[in-house]
N, C-alpha and C. Protein backbone atom coordinates (compact mmCIF):
# COMPACT_ATOMS: atom_id res chain seq x y z
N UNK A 1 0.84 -1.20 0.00
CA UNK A 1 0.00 0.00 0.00
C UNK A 1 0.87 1.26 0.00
N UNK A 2 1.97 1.29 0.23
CA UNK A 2 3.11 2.26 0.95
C UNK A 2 3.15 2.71 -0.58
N UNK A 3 4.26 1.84 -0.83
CA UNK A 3 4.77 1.51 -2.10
C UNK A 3 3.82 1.79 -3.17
N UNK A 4 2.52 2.03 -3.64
CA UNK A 4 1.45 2.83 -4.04
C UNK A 4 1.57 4.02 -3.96
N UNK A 5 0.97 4.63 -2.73
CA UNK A 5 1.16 5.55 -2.16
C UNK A 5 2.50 6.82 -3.07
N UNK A 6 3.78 6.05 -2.84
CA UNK A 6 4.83 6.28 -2.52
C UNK A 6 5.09 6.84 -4.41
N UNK A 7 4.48 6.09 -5.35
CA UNK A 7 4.56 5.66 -6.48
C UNK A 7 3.64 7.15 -6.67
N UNK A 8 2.56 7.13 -6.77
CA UNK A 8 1.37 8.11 -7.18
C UNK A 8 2.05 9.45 -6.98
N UNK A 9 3.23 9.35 -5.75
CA UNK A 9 3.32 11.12 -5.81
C UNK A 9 4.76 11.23 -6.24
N UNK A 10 5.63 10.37 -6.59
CA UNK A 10 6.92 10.63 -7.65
C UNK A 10 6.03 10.82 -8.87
N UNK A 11 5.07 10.18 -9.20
CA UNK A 11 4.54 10.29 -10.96
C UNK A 11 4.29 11.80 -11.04
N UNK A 12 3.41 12.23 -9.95
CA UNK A 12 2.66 13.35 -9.50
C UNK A 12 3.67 14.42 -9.60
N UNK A 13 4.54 14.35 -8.83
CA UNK A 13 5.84 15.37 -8.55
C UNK A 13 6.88 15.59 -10.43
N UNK A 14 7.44 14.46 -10.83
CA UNK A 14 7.73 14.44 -11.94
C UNK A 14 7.27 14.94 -13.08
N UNK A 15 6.05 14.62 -12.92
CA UNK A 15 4.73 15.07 -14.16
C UNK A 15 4.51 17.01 -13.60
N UNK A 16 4.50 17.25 -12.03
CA UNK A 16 4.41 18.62 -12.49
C UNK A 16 5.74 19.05 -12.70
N UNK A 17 7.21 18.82 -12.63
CA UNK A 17 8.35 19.50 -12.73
C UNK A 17 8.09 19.15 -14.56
N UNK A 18 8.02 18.05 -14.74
CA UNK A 18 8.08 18.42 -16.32
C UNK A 18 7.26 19.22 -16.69
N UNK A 19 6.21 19.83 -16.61
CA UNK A 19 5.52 20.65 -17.15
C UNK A 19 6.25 21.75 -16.16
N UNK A 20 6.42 22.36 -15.47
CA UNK A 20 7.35 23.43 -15.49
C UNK A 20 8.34 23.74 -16.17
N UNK A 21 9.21 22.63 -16.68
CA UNK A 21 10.75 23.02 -17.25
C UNK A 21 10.13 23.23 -18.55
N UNK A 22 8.99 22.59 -18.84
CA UNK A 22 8.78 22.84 -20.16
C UNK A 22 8.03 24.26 -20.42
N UNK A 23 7.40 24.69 -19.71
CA UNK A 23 6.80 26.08 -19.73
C UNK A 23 8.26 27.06 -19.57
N UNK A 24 8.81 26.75 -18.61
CA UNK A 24 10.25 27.45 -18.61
C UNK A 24 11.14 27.63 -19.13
N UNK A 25 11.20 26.77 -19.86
CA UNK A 25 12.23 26.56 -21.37
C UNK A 25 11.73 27.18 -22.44
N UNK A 26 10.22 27.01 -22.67
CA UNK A 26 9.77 28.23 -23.38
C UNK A 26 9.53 29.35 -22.98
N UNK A 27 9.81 29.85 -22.38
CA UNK A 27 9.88 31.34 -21.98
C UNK A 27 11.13 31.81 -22.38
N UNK A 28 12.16 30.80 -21.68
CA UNK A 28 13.03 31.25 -21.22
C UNK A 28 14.25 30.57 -23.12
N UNK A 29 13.71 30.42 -23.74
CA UNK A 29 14.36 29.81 -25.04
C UNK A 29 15.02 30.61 -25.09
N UNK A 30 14.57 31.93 -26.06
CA UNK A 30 15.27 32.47 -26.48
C UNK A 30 16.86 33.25 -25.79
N UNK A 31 16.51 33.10 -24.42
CA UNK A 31 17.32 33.52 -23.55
C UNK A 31 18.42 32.22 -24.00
N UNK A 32 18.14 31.41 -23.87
CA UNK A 32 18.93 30.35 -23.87
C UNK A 32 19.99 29.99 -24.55
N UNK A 33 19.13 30.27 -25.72
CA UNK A 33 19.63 30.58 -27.22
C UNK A 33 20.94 31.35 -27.44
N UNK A 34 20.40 32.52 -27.04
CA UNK A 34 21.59 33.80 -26.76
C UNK A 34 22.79 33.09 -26.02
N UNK A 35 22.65 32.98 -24.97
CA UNK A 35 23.42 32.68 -23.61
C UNK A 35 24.57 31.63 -24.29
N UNK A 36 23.56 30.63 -25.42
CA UNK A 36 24.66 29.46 -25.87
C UNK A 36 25.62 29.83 -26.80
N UNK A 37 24.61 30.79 -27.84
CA UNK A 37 25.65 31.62 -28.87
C UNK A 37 27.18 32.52 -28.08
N UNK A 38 26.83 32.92 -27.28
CA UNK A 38 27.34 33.87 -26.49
C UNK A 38 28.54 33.20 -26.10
N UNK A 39 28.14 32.17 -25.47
CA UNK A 39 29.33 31.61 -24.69
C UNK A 39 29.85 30.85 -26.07
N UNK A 40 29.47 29.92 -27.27
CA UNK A 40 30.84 29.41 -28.15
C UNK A 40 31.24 30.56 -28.86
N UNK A 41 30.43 32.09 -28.96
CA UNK A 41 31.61 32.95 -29.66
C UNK A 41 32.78 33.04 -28.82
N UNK A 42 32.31 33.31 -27.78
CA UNK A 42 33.26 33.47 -26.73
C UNK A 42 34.41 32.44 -26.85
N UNK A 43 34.05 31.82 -26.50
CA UNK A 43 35.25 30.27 -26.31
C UNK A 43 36.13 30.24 -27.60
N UNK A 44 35.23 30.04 -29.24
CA UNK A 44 36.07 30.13 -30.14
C UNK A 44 36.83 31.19 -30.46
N UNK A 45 36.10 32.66 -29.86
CA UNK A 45 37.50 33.79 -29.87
C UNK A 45 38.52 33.43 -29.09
N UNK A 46 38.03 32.79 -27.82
CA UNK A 46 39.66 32.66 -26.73
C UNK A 46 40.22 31.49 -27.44
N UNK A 47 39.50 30.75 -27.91
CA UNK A 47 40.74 29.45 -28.67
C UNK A 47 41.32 30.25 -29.43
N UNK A 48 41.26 31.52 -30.28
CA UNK A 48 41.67 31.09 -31.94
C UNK A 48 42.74 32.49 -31.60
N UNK A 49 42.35 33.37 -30.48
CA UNK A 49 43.01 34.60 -29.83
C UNK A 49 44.54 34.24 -29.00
């Protein structure tokens, strides 16, 4: 019964963090986007500098 219990609210908990990261990731994309461009210009200027 535990072990039920125990089961229903990892699904529960999981199922709402995924729908957060996923609302959050779209918000937050384009940010993301940037942030990634940003950092390999970066890196390939300090390699090639």
């Amino acid at each position: 019964m535990c072990l039920a219990v125990v089961g229903v609210a990892i699904v529960t908990i999981v199922g709402k963090v995924k729908t957060w990261i996923v609302t959050t990731f779209d918000k937050a994309k384009e940010w993301i986007v940037a942030t990634i461009v940003a950092v390999v210009v970066a890196s390939v200027g300090k390699a090639n500098g």
